[in-house]
Structure formats: C-alpha cells, structure tokens
N, C-alpha and C. Protein backbone atom coordinates (compact mmCIF):
# COMPACT_ATOMS: atom_id res chain seq x y z
N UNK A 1 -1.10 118.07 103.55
CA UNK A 1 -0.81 116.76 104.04
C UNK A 1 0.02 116.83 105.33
N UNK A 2 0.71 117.82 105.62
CA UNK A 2 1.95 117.82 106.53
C UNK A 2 0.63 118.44 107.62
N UNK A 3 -0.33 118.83 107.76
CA UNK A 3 -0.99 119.26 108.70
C UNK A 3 -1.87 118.65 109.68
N UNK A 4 -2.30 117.23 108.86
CA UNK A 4 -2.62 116.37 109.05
C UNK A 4 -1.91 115.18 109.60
N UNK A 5 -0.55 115.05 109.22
CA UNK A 5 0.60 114.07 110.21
C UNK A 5 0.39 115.07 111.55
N UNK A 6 0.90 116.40 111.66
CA UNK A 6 0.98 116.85 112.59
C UNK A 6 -0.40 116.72 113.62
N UNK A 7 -1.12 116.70 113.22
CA UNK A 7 -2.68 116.68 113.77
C UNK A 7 -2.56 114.89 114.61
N UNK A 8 -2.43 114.03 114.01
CA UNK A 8 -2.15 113.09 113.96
C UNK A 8 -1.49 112.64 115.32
N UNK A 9 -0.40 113.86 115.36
CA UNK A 9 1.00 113.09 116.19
C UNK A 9 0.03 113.59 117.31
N UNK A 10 -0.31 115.03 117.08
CA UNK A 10 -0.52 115.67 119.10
C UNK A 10 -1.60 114.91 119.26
N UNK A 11 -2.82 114.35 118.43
CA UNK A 11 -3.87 113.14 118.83
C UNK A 11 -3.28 111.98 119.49
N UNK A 12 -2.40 111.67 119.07
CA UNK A 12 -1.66 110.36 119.70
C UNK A 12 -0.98 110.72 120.96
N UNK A 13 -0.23 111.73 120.77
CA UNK A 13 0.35 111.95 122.03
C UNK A 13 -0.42 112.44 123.53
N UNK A 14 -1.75 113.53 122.65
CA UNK A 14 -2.80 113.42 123.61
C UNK A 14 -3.56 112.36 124.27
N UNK A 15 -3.67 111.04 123.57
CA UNK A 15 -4.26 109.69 124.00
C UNK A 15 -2.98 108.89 124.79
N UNK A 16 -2.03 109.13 124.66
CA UNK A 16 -0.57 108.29 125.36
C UNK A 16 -0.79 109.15 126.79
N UNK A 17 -0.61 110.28 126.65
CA UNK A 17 -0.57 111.19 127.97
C UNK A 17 -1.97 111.26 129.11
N UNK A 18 -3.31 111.00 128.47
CA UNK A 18 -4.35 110.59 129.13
C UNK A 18 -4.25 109.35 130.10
N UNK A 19 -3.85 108.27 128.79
CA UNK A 19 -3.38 107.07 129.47
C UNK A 19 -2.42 106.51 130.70
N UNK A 20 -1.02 107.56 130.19
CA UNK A 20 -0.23 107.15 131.46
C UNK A 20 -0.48 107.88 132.94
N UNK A 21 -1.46 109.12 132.98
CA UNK A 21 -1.62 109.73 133.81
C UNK A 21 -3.45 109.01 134.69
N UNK A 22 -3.74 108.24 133.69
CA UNK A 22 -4.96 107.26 134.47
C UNK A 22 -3.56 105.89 135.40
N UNK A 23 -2.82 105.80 134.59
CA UNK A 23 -2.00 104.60 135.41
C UNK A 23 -1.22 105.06 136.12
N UNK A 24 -0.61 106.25 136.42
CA UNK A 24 -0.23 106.86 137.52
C UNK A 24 -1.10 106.96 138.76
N UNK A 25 -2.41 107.41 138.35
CA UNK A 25 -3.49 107.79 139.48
C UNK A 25 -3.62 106.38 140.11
N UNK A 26 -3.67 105.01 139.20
CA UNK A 26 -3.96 103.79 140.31
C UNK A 26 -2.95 103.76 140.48
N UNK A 27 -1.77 103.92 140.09
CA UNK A 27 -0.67 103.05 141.02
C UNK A 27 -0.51 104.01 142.60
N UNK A 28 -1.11 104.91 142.32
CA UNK A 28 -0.87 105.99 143.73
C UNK A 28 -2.13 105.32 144.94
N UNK A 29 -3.14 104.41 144.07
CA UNK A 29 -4.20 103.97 145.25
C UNK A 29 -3.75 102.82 145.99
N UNK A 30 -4.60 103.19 147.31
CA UNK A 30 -3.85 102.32 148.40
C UNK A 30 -4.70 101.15 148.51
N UNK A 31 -4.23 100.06 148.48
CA UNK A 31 -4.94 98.69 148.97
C UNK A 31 -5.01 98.24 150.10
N UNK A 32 -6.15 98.45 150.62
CA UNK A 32 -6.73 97.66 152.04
C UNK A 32 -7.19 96.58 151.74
N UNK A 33 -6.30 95.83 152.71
CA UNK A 33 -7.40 94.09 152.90
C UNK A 33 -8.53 94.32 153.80
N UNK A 34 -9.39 93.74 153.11
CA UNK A 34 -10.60 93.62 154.14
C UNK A 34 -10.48 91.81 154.97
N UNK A 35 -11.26 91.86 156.20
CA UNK A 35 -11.23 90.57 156.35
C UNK A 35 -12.89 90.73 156.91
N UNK A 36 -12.81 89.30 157.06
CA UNK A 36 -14.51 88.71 157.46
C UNK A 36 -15.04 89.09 158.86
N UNK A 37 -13.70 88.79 159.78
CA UNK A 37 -14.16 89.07 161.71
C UNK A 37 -13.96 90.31 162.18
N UNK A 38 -12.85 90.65 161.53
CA UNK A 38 -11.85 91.51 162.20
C UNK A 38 -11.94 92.71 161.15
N UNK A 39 -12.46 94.13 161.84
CA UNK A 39 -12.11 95.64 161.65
C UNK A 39 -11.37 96.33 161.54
N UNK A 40 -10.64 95.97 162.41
CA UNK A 40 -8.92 96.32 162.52
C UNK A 40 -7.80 96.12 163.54
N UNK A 41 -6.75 95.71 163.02
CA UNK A 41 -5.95 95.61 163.54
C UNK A 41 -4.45 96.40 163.69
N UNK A 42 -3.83 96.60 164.42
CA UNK A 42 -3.03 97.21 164.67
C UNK A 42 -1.74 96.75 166.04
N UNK A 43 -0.49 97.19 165.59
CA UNK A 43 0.80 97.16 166.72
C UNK A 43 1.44 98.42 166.50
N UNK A 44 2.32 98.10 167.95
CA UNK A 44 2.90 99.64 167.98
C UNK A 44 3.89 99.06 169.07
N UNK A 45 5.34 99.92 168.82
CA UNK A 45 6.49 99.48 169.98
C UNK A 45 7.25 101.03 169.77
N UNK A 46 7.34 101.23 171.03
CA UNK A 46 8.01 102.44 171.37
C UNK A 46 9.42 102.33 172.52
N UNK A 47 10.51 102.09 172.45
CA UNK A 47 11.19 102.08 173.33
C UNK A 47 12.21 103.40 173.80
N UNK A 48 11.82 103.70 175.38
CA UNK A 48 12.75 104.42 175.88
C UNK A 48 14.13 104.42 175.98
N UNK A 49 14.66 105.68 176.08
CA UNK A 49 16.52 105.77 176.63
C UNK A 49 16.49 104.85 177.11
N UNK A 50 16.14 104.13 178.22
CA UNK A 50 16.41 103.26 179.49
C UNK A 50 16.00 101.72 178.69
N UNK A 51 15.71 101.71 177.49
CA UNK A 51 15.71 100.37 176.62
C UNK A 51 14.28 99.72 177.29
N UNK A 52 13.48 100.60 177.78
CA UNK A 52 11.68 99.67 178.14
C UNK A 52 11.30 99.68 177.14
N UNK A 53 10.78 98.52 176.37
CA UNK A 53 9.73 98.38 175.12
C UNK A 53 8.95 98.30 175.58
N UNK A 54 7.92 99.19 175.19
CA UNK A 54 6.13 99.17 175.25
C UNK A 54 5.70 98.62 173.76
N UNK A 55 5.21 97.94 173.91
CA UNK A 55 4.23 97.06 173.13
C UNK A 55 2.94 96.44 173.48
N UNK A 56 2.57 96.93 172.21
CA UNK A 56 0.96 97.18 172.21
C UNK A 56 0.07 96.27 171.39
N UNK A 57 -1.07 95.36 171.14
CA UNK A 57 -1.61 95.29 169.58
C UNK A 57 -3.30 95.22 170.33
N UNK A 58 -3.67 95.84 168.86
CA UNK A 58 -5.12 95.59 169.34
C UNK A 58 -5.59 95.13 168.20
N UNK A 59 -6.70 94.60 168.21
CA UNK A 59 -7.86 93.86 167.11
C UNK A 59 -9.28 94.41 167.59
N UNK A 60 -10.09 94.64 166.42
CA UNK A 60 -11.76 95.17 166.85
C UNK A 60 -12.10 93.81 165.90
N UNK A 61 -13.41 93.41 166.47
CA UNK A 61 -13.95 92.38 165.84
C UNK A 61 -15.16 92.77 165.84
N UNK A 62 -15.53 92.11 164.57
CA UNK A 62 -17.16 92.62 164.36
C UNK A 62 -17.96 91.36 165.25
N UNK A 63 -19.25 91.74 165.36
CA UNK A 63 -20.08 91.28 166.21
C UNK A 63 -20.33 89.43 165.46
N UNK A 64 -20.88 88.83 166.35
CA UNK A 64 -20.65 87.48 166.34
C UNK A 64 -19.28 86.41 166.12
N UNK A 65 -18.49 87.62 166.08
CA UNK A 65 -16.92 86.60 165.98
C UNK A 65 -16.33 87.33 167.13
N UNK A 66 -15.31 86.32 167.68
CA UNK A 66 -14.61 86.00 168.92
C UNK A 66 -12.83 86.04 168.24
N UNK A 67 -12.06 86.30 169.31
CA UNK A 67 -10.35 86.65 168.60
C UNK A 67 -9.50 85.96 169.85
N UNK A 68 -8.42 85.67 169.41
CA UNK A 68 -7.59 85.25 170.21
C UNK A 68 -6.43 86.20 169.90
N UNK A 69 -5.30 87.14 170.65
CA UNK A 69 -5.00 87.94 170.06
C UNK A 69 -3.42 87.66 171.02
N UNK A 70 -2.62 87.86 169.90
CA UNK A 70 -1.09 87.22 170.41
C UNK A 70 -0.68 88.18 169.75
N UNK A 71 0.39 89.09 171.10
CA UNK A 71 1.40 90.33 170.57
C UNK A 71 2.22 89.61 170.95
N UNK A 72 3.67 89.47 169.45
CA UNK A 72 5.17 89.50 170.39
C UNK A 72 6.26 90.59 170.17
N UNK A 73 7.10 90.96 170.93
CA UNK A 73 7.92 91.35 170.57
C UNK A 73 9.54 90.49 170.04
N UNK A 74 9.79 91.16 168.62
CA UNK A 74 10.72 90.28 167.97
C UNK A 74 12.10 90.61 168.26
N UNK A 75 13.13 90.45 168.61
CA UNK A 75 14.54 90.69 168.07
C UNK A 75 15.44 90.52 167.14
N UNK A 76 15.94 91.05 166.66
CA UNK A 76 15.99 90.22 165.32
C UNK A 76 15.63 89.06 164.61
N UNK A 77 14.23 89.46 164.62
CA UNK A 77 13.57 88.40 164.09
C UNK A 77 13.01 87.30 164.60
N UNK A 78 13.25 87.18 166.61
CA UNK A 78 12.92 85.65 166.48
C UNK A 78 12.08 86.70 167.99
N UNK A 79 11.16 85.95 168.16
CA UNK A 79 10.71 86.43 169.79
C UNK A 79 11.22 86.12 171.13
N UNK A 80 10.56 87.23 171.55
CA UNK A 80 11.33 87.07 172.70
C UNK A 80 10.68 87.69 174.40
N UNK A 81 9.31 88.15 173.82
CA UNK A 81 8.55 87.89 174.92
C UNK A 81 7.27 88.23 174.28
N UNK A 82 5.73 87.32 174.58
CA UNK A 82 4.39 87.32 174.10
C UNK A 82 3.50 87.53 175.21
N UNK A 83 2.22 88.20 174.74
CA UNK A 83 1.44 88.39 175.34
C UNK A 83 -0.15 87.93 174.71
N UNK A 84 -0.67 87.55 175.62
CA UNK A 84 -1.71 87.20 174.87
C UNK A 84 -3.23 87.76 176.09
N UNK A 85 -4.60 88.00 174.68
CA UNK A 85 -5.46 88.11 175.54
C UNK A 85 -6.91 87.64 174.56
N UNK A 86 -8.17 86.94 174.90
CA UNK A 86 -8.98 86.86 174.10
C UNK A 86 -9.95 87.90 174.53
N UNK A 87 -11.23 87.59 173.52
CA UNK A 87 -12.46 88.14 173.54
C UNK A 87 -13.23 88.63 172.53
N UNK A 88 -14.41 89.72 172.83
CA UNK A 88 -14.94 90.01 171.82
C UNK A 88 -14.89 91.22 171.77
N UNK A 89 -15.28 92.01 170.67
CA UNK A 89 -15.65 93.90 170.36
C UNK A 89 -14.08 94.10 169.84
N UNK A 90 -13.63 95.29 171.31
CA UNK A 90 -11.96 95.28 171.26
C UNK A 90 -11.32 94.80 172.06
N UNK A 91 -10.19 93.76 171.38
CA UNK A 91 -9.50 93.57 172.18
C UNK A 91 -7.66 93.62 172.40
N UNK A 92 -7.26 93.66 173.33
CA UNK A 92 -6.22 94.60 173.38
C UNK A 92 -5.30 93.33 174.31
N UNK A 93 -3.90 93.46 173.84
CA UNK A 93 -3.17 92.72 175.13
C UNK A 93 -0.95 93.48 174.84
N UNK A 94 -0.53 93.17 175.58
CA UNK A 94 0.81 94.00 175.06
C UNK A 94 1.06 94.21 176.46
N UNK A 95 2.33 94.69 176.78
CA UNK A 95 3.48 95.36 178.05
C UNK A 95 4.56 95.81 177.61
N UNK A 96 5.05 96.10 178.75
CA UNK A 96 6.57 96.49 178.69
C UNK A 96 7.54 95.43 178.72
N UNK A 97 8.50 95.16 178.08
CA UNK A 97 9.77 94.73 178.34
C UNK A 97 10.93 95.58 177.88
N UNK A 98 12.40 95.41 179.38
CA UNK A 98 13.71 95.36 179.01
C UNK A 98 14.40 94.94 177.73
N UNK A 99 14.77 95.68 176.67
CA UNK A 99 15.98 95.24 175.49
C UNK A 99 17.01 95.71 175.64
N UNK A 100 17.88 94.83 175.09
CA UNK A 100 19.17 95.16 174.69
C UNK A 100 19.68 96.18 173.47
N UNK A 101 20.60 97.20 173.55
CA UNK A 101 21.11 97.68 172.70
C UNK A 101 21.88 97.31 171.27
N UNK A 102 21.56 97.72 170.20
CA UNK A 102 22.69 97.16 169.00
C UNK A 102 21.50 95.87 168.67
N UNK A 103 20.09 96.20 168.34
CA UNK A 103 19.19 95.19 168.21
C UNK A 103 18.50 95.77 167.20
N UNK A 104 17.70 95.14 166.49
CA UNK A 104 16.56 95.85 165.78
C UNK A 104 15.78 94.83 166.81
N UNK A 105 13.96 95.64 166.72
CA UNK A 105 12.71 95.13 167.03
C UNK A 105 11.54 95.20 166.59
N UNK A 106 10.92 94.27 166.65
CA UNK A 106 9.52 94.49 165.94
C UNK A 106 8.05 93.86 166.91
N UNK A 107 7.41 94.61 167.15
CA UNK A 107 6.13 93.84 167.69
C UNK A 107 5.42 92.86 166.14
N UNK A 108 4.83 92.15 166.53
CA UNK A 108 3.80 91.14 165.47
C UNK A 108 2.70 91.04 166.53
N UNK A 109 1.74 91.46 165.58
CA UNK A 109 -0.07 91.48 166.24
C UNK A 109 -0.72 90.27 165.73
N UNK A 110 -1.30 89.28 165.85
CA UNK A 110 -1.95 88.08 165.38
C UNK A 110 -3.39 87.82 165.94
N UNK A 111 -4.21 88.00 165.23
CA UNK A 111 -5.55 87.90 165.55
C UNK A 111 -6.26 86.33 165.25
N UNK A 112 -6.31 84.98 165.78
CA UNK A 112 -6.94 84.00 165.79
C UNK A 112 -8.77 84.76 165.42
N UNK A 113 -9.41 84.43 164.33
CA UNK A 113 -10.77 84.91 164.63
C UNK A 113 -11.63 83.79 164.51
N UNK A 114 -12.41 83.97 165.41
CA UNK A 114 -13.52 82.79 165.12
C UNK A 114 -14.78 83.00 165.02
N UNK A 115 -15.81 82.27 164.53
CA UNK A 115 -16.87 82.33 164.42
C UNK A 115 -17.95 82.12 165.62
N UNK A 116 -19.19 82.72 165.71
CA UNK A 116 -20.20 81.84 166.09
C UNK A 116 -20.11 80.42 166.43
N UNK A 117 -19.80 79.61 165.72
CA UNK A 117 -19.72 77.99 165.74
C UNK A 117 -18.42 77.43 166.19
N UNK A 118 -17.89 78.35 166.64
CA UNK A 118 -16.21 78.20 167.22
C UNK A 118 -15.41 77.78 166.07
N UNK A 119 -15.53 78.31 164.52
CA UNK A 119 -14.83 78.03 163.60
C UNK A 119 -14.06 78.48 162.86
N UNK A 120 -12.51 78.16 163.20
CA UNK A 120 -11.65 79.05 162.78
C UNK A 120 -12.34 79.89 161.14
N UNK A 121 -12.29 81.43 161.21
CA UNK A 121 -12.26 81.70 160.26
C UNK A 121 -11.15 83.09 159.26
N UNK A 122 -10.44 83.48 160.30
CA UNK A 122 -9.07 84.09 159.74
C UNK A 122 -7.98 84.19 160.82
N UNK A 123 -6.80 84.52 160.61
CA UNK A 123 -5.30 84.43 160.98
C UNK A 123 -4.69 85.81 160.59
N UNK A 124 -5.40 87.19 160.33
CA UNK A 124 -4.32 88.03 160.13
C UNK A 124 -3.54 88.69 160.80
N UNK A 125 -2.00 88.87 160.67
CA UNK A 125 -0.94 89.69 161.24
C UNK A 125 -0.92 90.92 160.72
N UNK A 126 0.21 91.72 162.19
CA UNK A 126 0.15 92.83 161.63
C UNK A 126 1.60 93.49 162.46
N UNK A 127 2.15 93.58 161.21
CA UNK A 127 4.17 94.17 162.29
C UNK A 127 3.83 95.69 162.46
N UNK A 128 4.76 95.69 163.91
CA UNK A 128 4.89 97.48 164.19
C UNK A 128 6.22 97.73 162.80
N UNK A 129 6.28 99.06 163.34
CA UNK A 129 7.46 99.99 162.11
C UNK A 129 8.57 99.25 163.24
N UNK A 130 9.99 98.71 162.92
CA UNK A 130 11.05 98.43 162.74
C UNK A 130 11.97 99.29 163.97
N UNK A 131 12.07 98.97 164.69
CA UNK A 131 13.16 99.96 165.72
C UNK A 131 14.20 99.55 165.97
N UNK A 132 15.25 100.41 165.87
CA UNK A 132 16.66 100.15 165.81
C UNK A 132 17.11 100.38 167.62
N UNK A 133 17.24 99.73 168.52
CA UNK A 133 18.08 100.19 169.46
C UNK A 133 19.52 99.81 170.19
C-alpha cells in the first residue's frame, strides 16, 4: 500500500511540474500588436555631451493606406518640440534639438493611418527608451 501512495505522490508531482513549466514557457512569450495600416513603427532619441537631441520616428505602411506621422520630443513629460511628415510606404520625419540638463526625455512616434477612402483607420504610438540628461 505504501508503494502505491508513493507512486501516487511523484505522478502528481510529475503533472504539477509539467504544468508550471508550460506556464512559465507562455509567460516568457512576447506579445506583438498587430495593426491594420501600419508594419511598423518605431522612435529613437539619442542625445550628445553638447545636449543635441536627435530624434527620429518612422512608420511603414502597408499598401493602400496613407499615415500622418507626428514625432515629439517630451520633457518631462510635456513636449517641447514636433515634427511632422505624411505619406505612403515609409515614412519618416524627426531632427535635432538643444536640451537642457537635469531633464528626463522621451521621443513619442504617432502614426494617423488612413485608408483608401480617406478613413481614419488607426492611431498607434510608440515612446523611445527614457533619457536622463
């Protein structure tokens, strides 16, 4: 009888240990949003010693949709200079600006997408990584 509890336990513990190591494996998968116009999007801010922010964003749009594409750069949080550019395929808009020291910054990428029929059909953003200068 005692061979059979034991049999018992490592069955169970073999089915617990299957289990948490399937819910380990998804929690390790990465979730991409897909959207309807837009392929991808992306920002990026790099600032020099001399405090020039380069800022960048681009958007690819799939064929028959059109983008309106607004980079800003943030300062703590609020903006503080935008760039904008439309079109179709890729499109790209961003510069340089002067910051101040003792700031955090962030670019925000915003893709307006539209349709064929000129109808709004998504709004997604996209923040650079966080820079301290």
């Amino acid at each position: 009888m005692r061979k059979k509890s034991i049999r018992a336990t490592i069955f169970t513990l073999l089915l617990v240990s299957i289990f948490s190591a399937s819910l380990v494996s998804a929690g390790a998968t990465q979730i991409e949003l897909m959207y309807t116009g837009v392929s991808s999007l992306s920002s990026s801010l790099t600032i020099s010693t001399s405090g020039g922010a380069t800022c960048a964003g681009r958007a690819s749009v799939r064929s028959g949709y059109t983008v309106d594409l607004t980079v800003e750069l943030k300062q703590d949080g609020s903006t503080i200079k935008t760039w904008t550019s439309e079109g179709t395929g890729i499109v790209s808009a961003g510069g340089v600006h002067y910051v101040m020291s003792g700031h955090s910054y962030v670019v925000t990428t915003t893709a307006t997408v539209y349709d064929s029929n000129n109808h709004l059909v998504e709004n997604p953003d996209k923040d650079s990584l966080v820079t301290y200068y």
